[in-house]
N, C-alpha and C. Protein backbone atom coordinates (compact mmCIF):
# COMPACT_ATOMS: atom_id res chain seq x y z
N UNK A 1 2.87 -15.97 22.10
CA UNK A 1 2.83 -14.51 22.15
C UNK A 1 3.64 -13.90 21.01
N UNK A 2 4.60 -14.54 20.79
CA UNK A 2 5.58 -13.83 19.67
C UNK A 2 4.89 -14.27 18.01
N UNK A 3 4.00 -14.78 18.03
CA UNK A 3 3.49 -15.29 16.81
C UNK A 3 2.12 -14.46 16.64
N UNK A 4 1.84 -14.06 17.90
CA UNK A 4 0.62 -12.75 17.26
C UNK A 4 1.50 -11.53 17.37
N UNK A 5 2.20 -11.12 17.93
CA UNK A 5 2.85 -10.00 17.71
C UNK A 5 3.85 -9.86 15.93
N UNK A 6 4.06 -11.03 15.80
CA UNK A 6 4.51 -11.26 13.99
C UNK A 6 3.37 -10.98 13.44
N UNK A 7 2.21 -11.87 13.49
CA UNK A 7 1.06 -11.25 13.02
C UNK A 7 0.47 -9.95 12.68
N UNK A 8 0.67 -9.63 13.81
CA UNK A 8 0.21 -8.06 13.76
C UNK A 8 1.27 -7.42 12.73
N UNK A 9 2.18 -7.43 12.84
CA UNK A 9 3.48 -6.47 12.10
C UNK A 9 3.29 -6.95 10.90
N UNK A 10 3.35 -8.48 10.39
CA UNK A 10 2.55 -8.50 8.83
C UNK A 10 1.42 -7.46 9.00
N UNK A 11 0.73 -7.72 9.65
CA UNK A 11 -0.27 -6.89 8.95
C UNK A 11 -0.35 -5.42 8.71
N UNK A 12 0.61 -4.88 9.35
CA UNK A 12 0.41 -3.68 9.58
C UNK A 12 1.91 -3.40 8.17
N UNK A 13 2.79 -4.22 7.99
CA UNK A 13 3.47 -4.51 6.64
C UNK A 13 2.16 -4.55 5.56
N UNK A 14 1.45 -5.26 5.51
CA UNK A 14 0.72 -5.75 4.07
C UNK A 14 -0.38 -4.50 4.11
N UNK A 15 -0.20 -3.95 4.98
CA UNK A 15 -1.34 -2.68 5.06
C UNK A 15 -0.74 -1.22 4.13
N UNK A 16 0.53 -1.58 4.75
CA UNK A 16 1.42 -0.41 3.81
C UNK A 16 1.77 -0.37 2.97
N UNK A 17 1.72 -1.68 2.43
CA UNK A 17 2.36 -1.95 1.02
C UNK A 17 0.62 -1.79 -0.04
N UNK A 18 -0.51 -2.05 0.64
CA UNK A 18 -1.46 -1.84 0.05
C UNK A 18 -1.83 -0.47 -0.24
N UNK A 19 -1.51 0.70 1.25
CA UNK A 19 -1.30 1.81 0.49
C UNK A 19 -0.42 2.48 -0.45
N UNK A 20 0.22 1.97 -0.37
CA UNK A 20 1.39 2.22 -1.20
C UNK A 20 0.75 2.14 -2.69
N UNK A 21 0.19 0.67 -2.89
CA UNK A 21 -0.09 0.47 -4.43
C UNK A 21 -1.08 1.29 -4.49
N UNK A 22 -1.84 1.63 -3.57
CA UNK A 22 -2.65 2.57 -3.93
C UNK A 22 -2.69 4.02 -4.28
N UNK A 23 -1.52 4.71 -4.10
CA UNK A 23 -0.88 5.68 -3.99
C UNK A 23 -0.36 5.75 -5.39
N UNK A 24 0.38 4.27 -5.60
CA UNK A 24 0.99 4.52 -7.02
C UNK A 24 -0.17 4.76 -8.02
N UNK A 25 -1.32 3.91 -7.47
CA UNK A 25 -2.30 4.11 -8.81
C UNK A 25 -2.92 5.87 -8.96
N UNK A 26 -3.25 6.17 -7.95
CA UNK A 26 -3.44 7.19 -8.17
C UNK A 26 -2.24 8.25 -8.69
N UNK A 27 -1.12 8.05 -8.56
CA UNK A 27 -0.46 9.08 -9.17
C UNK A 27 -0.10 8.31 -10.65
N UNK A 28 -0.28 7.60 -11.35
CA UNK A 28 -0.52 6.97 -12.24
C UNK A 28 -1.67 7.59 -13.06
N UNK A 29 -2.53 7.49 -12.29
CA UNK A 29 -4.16 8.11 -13.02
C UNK A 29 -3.64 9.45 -12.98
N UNK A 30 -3.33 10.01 -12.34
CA UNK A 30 -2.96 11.82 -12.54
C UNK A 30 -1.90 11.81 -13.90
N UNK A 31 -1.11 11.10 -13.80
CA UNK A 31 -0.35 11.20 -14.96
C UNK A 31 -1.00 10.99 -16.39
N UNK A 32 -2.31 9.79 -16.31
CA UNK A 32 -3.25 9.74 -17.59
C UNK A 32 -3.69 11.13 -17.84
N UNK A 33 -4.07 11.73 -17.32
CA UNK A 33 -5.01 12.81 -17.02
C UNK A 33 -4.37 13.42 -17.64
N UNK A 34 -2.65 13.88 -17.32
CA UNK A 34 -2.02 14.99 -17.51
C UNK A 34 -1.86 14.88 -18.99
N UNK A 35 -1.67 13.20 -19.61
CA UNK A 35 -0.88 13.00 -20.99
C UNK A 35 -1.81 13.46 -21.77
N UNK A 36 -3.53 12.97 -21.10
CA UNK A 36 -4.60 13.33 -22.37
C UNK A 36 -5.26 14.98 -22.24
């Protein structure tokens, strides 16, 4: 039981960290935008 409940919390970790990079890219691309 304690090894799907770790499970889950990775995942719901690797979920956030995926939005995250995703977040950075887009404010990344806004910043291209802004330089050109």
């Amino acid at each position: 039981a304690l090894s799907i409940i770790g499970d889950r919390r990775n995942k719901e970790v690797a979920e956030k960290k995926a939005k995250e990079k995703e977040l950075l890219k887009v404010s990344i691309k806004k910043e291209d935008v802004d330089l050109i």
